[in-house]
Protein backbone atom coordinates (compact mmCIF):
# COMPACT_ATOMS: atom_id res chain seq x y z
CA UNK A 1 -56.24 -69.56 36.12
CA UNK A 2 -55.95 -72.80 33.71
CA UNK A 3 -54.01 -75.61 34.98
CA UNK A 4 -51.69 -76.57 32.54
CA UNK A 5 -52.44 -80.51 32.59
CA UNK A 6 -55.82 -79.46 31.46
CA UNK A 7 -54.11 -77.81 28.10
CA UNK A 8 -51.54 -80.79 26.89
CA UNK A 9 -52.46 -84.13 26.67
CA UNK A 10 -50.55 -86.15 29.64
CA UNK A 11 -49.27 -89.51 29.29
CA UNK A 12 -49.67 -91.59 32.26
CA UNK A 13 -46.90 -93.68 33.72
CA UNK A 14 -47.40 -96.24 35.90
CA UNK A 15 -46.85 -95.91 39.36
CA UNK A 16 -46.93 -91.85 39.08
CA UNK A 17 -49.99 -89.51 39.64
CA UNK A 18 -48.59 -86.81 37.36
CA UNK A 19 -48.62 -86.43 33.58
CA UNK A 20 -45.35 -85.74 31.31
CA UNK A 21 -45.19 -82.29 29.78
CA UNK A 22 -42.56 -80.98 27.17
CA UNK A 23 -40.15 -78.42 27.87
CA UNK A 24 -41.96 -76.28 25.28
CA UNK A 25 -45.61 -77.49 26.51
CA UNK A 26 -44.80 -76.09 30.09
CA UNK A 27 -42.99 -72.97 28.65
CA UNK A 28 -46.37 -72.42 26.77
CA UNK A 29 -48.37 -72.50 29.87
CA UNK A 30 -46.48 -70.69 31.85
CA UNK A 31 -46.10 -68.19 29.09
CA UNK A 32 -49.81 -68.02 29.28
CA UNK A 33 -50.38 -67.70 32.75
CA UNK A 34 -48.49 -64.33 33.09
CA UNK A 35 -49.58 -62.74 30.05
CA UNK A 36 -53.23 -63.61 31.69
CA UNK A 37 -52.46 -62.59 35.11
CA UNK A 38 -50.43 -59.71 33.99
CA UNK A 39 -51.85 -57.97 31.08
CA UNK A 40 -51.32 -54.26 31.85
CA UNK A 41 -49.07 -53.20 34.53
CA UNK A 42 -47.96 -50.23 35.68
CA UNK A 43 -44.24 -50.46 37.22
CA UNK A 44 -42.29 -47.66 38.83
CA UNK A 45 -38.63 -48.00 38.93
CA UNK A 46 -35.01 -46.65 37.55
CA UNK A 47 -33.36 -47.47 34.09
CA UNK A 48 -30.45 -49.87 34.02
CA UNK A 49 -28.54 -50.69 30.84
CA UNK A 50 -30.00 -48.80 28.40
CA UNK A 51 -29.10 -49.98 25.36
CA UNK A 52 -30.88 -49.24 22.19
CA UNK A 53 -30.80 -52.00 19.32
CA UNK A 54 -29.89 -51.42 15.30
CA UNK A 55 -33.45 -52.72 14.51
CA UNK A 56 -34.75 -49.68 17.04
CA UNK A 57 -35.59 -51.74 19.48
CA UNK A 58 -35.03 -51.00 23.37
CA UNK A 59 -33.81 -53.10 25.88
CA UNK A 60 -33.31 -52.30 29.17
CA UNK A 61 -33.25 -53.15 33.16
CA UNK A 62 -35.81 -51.74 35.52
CA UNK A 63 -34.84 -51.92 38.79
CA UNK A 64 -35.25 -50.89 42.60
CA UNK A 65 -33.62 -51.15 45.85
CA UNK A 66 -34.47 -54.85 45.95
CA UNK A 67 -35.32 -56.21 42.81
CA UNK A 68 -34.88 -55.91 38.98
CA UNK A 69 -36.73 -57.29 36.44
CA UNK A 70 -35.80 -57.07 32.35
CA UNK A 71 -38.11 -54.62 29.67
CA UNK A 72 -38.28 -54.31 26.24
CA UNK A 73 -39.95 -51.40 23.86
CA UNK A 74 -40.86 -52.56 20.65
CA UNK A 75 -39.47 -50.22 17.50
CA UNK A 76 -43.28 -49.22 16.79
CA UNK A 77 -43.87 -48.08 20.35
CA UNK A 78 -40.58 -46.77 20.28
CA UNK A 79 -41.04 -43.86 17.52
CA UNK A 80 -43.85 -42.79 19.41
CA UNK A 81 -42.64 -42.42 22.82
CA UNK A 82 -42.00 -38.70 24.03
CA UNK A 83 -38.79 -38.54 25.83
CA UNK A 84 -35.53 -41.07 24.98
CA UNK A 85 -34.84 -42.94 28.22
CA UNK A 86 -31.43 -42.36 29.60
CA UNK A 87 -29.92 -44.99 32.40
CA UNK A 88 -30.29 -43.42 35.97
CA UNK A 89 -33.95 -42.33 34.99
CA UNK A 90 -36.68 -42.93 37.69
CA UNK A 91 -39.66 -43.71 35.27
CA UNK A 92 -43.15 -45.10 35.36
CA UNK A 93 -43.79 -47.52 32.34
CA UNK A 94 -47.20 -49.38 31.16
CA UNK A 95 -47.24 -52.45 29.56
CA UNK A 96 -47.67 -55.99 29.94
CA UNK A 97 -45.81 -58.84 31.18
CA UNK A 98 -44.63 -61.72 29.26
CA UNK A 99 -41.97 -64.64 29.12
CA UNK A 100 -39.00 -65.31 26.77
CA UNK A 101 -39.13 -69.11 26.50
CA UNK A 102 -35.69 -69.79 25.21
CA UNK A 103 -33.53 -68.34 28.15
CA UNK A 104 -36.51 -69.18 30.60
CA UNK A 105 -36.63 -65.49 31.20
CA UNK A 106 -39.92 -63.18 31.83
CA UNK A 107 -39.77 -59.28 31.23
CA UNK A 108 -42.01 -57.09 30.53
CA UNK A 109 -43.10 -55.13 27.27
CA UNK A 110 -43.10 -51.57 27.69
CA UNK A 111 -46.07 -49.54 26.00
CA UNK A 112 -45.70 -46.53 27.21
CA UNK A 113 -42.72 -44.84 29.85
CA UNK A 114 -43.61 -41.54 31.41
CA UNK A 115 -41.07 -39.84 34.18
CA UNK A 116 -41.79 -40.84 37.93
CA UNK A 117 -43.59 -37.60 38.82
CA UNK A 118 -43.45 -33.41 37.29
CA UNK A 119 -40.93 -32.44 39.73
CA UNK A 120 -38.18 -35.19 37.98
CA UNK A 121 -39.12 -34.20 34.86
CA UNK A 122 -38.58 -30.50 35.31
CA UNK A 123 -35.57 -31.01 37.17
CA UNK A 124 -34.16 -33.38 34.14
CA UNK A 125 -35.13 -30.30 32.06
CA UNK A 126 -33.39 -27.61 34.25
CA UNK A 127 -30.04 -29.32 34.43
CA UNK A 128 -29.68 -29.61 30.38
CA UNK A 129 -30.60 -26.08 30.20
CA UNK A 130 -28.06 -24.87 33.01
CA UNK A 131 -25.56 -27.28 30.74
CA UNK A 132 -26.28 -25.33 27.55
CA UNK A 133 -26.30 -22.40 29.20
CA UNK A 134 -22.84 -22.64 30.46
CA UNK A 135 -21.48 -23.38 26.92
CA UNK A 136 -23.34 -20.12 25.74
CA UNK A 137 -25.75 -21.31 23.37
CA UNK A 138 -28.10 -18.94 25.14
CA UNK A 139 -26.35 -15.52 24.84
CA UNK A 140 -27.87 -12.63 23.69
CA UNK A 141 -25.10 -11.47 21.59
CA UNK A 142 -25.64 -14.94 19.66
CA UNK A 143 -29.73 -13.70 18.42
CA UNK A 144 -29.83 -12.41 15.33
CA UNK A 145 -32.49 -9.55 14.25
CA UNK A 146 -35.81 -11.05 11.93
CA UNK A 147 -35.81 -9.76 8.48
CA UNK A 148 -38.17 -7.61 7.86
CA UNK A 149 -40.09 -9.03 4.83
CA UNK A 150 -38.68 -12.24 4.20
CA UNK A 151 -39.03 -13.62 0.68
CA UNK A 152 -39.04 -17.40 1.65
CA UNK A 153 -40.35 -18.88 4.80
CA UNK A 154 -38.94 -22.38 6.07
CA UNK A 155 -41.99 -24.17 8.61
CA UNK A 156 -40.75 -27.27 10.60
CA UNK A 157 -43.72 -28.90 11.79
CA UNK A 158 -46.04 -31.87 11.32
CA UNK A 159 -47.97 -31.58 7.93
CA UNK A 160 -51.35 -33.49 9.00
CA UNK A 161 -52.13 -30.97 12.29
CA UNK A 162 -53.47 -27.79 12.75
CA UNK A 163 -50.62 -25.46 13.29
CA UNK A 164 -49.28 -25.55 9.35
CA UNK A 165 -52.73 -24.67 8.53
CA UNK A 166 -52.63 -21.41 11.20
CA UNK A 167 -49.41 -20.53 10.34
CA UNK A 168 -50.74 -20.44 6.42
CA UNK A 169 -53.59 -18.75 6.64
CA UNK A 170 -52.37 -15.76 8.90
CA UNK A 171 -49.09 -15.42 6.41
CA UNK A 172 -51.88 -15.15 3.80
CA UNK A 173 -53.92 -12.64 5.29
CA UNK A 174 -50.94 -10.45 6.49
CA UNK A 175 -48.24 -10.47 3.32
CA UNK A 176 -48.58 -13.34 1.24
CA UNK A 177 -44.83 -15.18 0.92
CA UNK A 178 -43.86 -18.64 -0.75
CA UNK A 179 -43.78 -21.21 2.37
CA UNK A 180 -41.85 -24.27 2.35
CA UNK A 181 -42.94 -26.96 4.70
CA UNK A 182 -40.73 -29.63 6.22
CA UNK A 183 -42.85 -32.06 7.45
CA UNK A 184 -41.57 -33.51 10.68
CA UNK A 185 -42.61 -35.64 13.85
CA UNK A 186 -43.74 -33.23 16.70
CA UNK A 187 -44.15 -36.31 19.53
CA UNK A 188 -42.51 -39.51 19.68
CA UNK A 189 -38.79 -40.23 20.28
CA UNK A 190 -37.80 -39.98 16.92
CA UNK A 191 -39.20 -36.32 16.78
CA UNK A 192 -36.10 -34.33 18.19
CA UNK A 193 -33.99 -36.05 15.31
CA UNK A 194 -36.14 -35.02 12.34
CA UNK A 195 -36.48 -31.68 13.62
CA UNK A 196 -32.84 -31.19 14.46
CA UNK A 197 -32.32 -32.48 10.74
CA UNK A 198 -35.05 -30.45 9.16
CA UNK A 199 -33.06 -27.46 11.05
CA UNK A 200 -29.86 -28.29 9.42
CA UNK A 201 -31.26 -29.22 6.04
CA UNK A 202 -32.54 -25.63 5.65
CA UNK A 203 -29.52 -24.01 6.17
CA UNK A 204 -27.93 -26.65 4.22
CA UNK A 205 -29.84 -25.25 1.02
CA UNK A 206 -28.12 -22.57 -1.89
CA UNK A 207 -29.61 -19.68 -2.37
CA UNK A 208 -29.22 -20.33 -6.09
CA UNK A 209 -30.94 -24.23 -5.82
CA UNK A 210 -34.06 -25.27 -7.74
CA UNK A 211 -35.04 -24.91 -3.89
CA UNK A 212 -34.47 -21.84 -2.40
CA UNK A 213 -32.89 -21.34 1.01
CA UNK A 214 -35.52 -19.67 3.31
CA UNK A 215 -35.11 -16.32 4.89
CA UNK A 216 -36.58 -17.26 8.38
CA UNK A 217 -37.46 -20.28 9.71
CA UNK A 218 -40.64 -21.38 12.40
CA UNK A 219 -40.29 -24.50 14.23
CA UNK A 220 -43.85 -24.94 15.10
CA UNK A 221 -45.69 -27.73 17.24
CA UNK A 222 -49.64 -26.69 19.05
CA UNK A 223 -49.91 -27.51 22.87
CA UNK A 224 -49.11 -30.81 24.94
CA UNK A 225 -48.46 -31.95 27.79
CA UNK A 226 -44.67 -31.47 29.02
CA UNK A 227 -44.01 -35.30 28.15
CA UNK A 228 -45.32 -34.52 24.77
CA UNK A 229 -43.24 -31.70 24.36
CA UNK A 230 -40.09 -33.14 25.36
CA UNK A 231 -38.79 -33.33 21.97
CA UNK A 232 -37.90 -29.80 22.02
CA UNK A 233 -36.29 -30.28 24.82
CA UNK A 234 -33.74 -32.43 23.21
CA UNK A 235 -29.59 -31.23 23.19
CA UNK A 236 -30.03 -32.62 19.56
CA UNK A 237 -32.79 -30.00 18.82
CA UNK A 238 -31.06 -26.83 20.82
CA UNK A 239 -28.24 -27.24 19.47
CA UNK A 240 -29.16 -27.34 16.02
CA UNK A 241 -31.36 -23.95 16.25
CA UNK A 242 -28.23 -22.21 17.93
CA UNK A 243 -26.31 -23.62 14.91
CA UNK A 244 -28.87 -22.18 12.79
CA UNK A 245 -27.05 -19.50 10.45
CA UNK A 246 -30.74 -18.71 9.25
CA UNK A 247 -32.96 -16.70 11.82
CA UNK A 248 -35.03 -18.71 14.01
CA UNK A 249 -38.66 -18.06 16.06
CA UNK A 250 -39.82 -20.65 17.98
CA UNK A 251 -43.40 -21.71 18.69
CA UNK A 252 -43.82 -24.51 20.14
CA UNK A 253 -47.18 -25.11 22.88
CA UNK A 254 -49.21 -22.41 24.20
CA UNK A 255 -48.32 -19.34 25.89
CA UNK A 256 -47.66 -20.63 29.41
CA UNK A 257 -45.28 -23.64 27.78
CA UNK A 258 -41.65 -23.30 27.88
CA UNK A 259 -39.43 -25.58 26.35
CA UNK A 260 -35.02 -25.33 25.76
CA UNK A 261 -35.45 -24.54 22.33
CA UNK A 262 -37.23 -21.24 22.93
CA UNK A 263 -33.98 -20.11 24.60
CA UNK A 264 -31.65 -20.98 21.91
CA UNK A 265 -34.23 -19.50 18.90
CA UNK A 266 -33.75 -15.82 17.84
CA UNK A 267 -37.04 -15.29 18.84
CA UNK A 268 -39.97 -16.97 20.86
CA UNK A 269 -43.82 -16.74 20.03
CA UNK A 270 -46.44 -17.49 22.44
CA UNK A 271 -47.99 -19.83 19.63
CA UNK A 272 -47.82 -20.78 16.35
CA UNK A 273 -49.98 -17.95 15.17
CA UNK A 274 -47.90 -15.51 16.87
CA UNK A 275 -45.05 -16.42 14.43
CA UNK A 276 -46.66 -16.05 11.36
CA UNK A 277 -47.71 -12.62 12.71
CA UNK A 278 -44.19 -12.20 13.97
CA UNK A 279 -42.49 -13.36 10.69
CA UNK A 280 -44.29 -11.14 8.34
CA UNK A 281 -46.19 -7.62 8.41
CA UNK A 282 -49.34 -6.59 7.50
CA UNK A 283 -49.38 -5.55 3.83
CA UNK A 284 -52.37 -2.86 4.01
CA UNK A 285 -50.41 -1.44 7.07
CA UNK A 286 -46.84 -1.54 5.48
CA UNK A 287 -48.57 0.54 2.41
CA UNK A 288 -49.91 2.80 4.66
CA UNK A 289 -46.70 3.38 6.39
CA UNK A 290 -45.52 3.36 3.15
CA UNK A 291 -48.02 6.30 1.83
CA UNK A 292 -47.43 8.15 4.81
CA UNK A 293 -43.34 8.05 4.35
CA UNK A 294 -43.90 8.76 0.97
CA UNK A 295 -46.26 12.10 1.79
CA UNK A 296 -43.27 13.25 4.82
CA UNK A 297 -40.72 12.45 2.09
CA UNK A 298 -42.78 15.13 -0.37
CA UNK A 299 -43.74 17.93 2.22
CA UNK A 300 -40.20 17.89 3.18
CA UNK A 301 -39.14 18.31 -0.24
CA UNK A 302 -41.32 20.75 -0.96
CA UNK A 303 -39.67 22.85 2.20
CA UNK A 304 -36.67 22.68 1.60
CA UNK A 305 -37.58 23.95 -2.12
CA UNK A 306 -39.42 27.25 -0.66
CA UNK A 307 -36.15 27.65 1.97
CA UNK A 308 -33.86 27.52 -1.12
CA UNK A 309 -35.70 29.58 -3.28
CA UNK A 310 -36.02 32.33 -0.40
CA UNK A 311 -32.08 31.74 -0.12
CA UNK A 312 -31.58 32.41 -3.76
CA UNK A 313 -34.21 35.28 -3.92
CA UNK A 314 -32.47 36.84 -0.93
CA UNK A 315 -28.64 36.65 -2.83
CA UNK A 316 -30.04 38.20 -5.68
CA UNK A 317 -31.06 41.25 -4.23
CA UNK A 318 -27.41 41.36 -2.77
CA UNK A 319 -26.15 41.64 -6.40
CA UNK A 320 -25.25 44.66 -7.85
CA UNK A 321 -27.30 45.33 -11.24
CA UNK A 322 -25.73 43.18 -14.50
CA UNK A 323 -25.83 45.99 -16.90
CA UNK A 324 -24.34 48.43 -14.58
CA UNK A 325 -21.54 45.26 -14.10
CA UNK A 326 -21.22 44.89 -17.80
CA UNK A 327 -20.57 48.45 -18.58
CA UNK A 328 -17.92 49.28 -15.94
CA UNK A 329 -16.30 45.96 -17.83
CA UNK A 330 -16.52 47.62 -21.03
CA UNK A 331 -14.87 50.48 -19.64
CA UNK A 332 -11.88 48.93 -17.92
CA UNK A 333 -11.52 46.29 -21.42
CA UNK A 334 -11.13 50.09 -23.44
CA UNK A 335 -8.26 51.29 -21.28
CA UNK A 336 -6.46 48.27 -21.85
CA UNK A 337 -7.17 47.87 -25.22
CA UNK A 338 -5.65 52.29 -25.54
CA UNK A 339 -2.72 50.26 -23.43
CA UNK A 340 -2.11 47.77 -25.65
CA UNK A 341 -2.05 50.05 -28.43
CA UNK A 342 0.61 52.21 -26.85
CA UNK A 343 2.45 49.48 -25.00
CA UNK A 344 5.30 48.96 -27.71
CA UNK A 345 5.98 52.53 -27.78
CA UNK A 346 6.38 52.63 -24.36
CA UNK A 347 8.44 49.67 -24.22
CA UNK A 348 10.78 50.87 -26.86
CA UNK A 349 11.05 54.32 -24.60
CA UNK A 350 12.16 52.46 -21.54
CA UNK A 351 14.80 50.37 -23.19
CA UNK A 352 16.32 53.33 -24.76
CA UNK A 353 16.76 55.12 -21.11
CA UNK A 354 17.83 52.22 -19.44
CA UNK A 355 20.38 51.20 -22.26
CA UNK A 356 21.63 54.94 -22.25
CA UNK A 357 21.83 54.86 -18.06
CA UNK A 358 23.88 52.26 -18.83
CA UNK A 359 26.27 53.93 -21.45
CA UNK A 360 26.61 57.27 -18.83
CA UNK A 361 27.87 54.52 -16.30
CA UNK A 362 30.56 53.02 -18.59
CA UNK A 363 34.21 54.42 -18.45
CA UNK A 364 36.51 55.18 -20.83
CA UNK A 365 39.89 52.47 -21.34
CA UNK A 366 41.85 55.74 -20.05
CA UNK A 367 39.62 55.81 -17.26
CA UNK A 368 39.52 52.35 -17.00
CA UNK A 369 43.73 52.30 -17.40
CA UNK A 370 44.66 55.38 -14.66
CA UNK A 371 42.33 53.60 -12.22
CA UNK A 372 43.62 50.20 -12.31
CA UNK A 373 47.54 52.18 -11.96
CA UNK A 374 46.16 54.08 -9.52
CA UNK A 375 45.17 51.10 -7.90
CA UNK A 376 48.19 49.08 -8.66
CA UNK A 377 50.95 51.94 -7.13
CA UNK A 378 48.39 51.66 -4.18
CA UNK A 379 49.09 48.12 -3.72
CA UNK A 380 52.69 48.53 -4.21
CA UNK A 381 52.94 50.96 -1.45
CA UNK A 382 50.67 48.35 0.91
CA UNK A 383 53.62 45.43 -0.37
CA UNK A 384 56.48 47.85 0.66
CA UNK A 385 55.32 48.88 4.29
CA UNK A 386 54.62 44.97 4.65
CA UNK A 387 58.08 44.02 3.71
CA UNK A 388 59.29 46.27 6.04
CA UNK A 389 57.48 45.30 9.08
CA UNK A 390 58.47 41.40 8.39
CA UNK A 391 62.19 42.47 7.57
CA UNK A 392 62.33 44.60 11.34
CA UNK A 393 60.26 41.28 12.81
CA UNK A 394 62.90 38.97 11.94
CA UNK A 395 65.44 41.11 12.56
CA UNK A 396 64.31 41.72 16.02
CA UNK A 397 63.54 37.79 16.76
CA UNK A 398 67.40 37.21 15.31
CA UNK A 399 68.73 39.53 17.56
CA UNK A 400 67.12 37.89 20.58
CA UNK A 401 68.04 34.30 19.62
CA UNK A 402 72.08 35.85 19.03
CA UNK A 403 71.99 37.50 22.12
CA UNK A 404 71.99 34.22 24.58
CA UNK A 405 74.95 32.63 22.29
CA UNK A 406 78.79 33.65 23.28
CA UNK A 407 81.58 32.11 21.56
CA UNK A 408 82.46 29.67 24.32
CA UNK A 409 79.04 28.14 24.22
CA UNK A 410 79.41 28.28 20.83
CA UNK A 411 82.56 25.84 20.31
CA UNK A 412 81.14 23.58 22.82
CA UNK A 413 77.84 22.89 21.37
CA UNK A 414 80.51 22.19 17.63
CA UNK A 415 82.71 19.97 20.33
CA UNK A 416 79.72 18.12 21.18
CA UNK A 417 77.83 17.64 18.23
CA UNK A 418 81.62 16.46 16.16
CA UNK A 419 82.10 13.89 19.36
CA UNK A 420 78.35 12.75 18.67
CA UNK A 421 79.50 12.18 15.03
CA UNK A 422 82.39 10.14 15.58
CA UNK A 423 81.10 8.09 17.53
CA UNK A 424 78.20 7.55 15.10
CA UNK A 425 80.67 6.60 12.37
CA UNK A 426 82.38 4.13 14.61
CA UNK A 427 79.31 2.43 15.70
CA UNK A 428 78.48 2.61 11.54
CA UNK A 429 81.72 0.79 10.95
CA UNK A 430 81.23 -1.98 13.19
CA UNK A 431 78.16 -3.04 11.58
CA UNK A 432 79.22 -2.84 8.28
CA UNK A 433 79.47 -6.78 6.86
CA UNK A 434 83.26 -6.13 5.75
CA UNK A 435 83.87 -6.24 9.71
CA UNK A 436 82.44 -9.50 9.72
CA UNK A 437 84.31 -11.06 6.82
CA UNK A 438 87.51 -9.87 8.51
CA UNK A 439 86.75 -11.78 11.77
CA UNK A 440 86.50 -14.91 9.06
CA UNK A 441 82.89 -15.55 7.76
CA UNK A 442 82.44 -15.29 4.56
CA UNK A 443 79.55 -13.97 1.99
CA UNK A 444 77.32 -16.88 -0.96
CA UNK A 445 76.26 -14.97 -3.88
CA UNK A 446 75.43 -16.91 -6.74
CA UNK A 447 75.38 -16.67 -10.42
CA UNK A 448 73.56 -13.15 -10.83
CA UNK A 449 75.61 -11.95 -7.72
CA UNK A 450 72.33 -12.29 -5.20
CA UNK A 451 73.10 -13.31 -1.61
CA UNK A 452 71.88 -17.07 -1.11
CA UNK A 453 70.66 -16.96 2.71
CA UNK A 454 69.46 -20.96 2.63
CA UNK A 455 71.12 -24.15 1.90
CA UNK A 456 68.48 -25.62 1.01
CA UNK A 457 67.89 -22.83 -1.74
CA UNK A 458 71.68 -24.47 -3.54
CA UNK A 459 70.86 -27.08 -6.18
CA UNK A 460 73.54 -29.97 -6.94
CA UNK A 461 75.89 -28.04 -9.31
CA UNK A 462 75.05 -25.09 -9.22
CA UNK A 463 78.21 -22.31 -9.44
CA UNK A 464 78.50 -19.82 -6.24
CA UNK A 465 81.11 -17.26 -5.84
CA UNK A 466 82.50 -16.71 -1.74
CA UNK A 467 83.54 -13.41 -0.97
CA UNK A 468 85.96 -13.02 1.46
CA UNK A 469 87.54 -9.40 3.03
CA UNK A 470 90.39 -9.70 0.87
CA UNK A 471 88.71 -11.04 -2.52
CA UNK A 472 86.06 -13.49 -4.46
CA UNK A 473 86.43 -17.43 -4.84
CA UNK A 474 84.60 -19.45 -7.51
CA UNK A 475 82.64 -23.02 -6.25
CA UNK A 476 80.38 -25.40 -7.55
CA UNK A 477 77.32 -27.34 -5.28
CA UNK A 478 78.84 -30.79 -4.72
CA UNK A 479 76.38 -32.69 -2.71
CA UNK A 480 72.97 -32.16 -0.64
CA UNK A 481 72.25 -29.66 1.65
CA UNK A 482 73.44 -31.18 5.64
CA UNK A 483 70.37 -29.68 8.03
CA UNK A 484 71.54 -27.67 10.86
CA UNK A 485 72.34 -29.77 14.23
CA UNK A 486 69.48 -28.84 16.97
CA UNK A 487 70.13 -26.18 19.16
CA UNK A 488 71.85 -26.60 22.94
CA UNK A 489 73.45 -29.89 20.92
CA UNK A 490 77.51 -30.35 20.62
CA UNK A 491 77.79 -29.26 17.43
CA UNK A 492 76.89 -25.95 17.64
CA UNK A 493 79.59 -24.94 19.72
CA UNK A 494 81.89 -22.47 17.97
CA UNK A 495 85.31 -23.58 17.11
CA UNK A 496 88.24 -22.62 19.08
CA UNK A 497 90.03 -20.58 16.08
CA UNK A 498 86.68 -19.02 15.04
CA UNK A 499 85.78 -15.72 16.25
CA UNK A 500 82.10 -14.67 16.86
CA UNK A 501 79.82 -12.74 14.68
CA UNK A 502 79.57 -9.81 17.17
C-alpha cells in the first residue's frame, strides 16, 4: 500500500515530524487506498432502503446483524441486472469498494446482485405465484382456445438472438403467416417492463390500423439460468399476459424451466420452437386433411344420392299407372259436365215442389178467421172459470175476516180510533202559531209579507208589518239592531206579565 506523504508534497513545519495534507489531498489517498485494497468484493447481506433514483440509479443499505455499510448500482449496470431488488432481500452482490469524498462516506458499487442461495430465490418465486394465484389470474376458466390458423402472429422477444430466428423458420416451413416482431429485453431489470408493455401494446392495436392487431401472440426468450429468467417472473409481466384479450403461448427457457408467466399464458411450450409448431399447422398436412374431408364429404354424397334414388324408385312402383289415373278423371269430369247441363232443370223442378208444399200448407182467411174464433171463445171460457174461482176466493177470505167482528167490537174499535182523533186535533191546535200570538208574542213579516227571523237581517228604515192574534200593525226600523244579552245573564229572565212560549 502507498503511503500517502509519498503522493502530496508535504510542507515541513518546524518543530513537527509530520507534513500538512489538504482535506482533499487525504480524501484522495484514502480514496485510493480502498479502491486498491478493495477492488472486487463479494458481500452477502439484506437490502435496506431501497430506493431507486429518477436518473435510474440505485441506492441502497446492505446490512447484517452487526453492521451496515451503503451501495450504489449505476443506471448502466442497472438495465442489465436480472431481478429488481426489493428491501428485506438476502442477496449476494459483486462489486468494488470506493469512497464518497464529500460526506466522508465509503460504499460500495454494486456490479452485479444475485439472491443469497436457490432455495431464497425459489421461495421468493413461490410466494408471488401463491399471491396471483389467490386473485385468480391462474384459472382455467380464464384460458382461451388458440386459433386455428391465425392470420397475424405477434413475437415478443429479443431481435438479435436465436429464438426469433427458430420461431421464423419453423412458421415458414409449417404455414407461412405475416409475423410481427416486438423487439424486447429478455435479461436485465428493465426486461419485465418492455415485455409487459410489448404485451399491452399488441392488444392495444385496431384491427383496421396500418398495423394489424395479431391473432396470437408468443412471448419467447431461449434458456438461462433462473436469475436470468427472472424477468418473467415479474407481477408486471403476469399480469399483463392474464390481461391479454389476445391468446397467449408462452415459451420462455427449455423444457425443464418454469417461470409465473407460463401459468398465466393460454398455453405453455416447452421452447420456443414448440410455439411456432403450436401456433400454426402444417400446410401439406392441413391439405391432406383437407383432401381427405373433401373425398368423405363426396362418398357421402354420393350415398345418400343412391338411398334417395332407391326411395324414389321404390314410391314409384307404389303408384297406380298415369293413364289409367287420367282416364278415370276424364270419366268423372263427363258426369259432371251431363250434371251441369241438367242442373238448371233440376233446380227449377225443386223450387216448383217446394214452393207448391208450401201453397198446400197455407190456409184459407176463413180458415184462418174460424180458427182464431175458435180460439178466441176458447179463451173466453178459460177468463170466465178464472173469474169465478177469484170471485169464490175472496168471497171466502171476506167471510173469514167478518166472522171474528161483532158489533160491540165494532163500536169500540170507532170509540177508539174518534178518541185517538181528538186528541190529535188538540195536540194540532196547540202548536199552531195563533196559540202563541194569543199568549202575547207577536209575528215580523216585512214588505213582501216573508217572516224576518234575525235582527240583524232589519236595515235602518226599512217598513215591517207585526201581526198580532187579533190583527196587523205597520212599523218602520228606527235604529240598529241591540245583540241578544248572554245566556244565564239578568236579562233574559222573562217578565212577570209575559207568558211563556210553551
Amino acid at each position: 500500500m502507498n503511503d500517502p506523504d509519498s503522493l502530496t508534497n508535504p510542507r515541513q513545519q518546524p518543530g513537527h515530524n509530520l507534513g500538512e495534507v489538504s482535506v482533499s489531498e487525504l480524501a484522495q489517498a484514502i480514496k485510493r487506498t480502498l479502491e486498491g485494497s478493495f477492488d472486487r468484493v463479494r458481500v452477502r447481506g439484506e437490502i435496506s432502503g431501497f430506493k431507486r433514483a429518477t436518473s435510474g440509479h440505485l441506492y441502497m443499505m446492505l446490512k447484517d446483524e452487526n453492521a451496515a455499510i451503503k451501495a450504489v448500482c449505476w443506471r448502466t449496470t442497472a438495465i442489465r441486472l436480472g431481478m429488481a431488488p426489493e428491501d428485506g432481500m438476502e442477496v449476494i452482490v459483486t462489486g468494488r469498494l470506493t469512497s464518497y469524498a464529500e460526506r466522508s462516506e465509503y460504499q460500495l458499487v454494486i456490479e452485479r446482485i444475485e439472491l443469497a442461495g436457490i432455495g431464497a430465490l425459489l421461495k421468493m418465486i413461490e410466494e408471488r405465484r401463491k399471491k396471483l394465484a389467490a386473485e385468480g389470474l391462474f384459472e382455467p376458466s380464464r384460458k382461451r382456445k388458440l386459433p386455428v390458423l391465425p392470420a397475424v402472429i405477434g413475437v415478443v422477444t429479443s431481435p438479435t438472438g436465436a429464438v426469433i430466428r427458430d420461431i421464423l423458420h419453423r412458421i415458414s416451413d409449417r404455414f407461412p403467416r405475416r409475423v410481427l416482431v416486438w423487439p424486447v429485453l429478455v435479461q436485465g431489470e428493465d426486461a419485465a417492463r418492455q415485455v409487459a408493455a410489448a404485451i399491452r401494446g399488441f392488444n392495444a392495436l385496431s384491427p383496421d390500423g396500418a398495423v394489424p392487431r395479431p391473432d396470437l401472440l408468443i412471448v419467447a426468450r431461449g434458456g438461462g439460468s433462473i436469475e436470468d429468467l427472472m424477468p418473467f417472473n415479474e407481477e408486471i409481466v403476469v399480469r399483463a399476459a392474464a390481461e391479454s384479450a389476445i391468446p397467449l403461448i408462452s415459451a420462455v427457457g427449455h423444457e425443464t424451466d418454469t417461470t409465473l408467466i407460463d401459468f398465466a399464458s393460454d398455453r405453455r411450450a416447452p421452447t420456443p420452437t414448440a410455439a411456432a409448431e403450436m401456433a400454426v399447422p402444417v400446410r401439406a398436412d392441413l391439405l391432406n386433411e383437407t383432401g381427405h374431408c373433401a373425398q368423405r364429404l363426396f362418398a357421402a354424397l354420393t350415398r345418400s344420392m343412391n338411398e334417395w334414388r332407391l326411395t324414389i324408385e321404390g314410391l314409384g312402383r307404389g303408384l297406380p299407372d298415369p293413364v289409367r289415373l287420367l282416364q278415370e278423371r276424364t270419366q268423372q269430369l263427363d258426369q259432371c259436365a251431363e250434371r251441369w247441363l241438367h242442373l238448371p232443370q233440376t233446380m227449377f223442378a225443386r223450387r216448383r215442389d217446394f214452393v207448391a208444399n208450401l201453397a198446400a200448407r197455407l190456409k184459407t182467411p176463413a180458415e184462418q178467421i174460424a180458427a182464431a174464433g175458435a180460439a178466441l171463445n176458447l179463451e173466453a171460457v178459460h177468463l170466465k172459470t178464472a173469474i169465478r174461482h177469484a170471485v169464490e176466493r175472496q168471497d171466502r177470505a171476506l167471510e173469514r175476516a167478518s166472522a171474528g167482528f161483532t158489533p160491540r167490537t165494532v163500536t169500540s174499535l170507532i170509540e177508539r180510533q174518534a178518541h185517538a182523533l181528538e186528541s190529535l186535533g188538540r195536540l194540532l191546535e196547540s202548536y199552531s202559531y195563533d196559540q202563541v200570538l194569543k199568549r202575547g208574542f207577536a209575528l215580523v213579516r216585512n214588505a213582501a209579507g216573508e217572516p224576518v227571523l234575525a235582527a240583524t237581517a232589519v236595515p235602518v228604515g226599512e217598513r215591517l208589518r207585526l201581526q198580532f192574534h187579533d190583527g196587523e200593525v205597520g212599523v218602520t226600523a228606527a235604529g240598529q239592531p241591540v245583540s241578544a244579552p248572554k245566556r244565564g245573564s239578568g236579562a233574559t229572565k222573562t217578565a212577570p206579565d209575559q207568558g211563556s212560549l210553551l
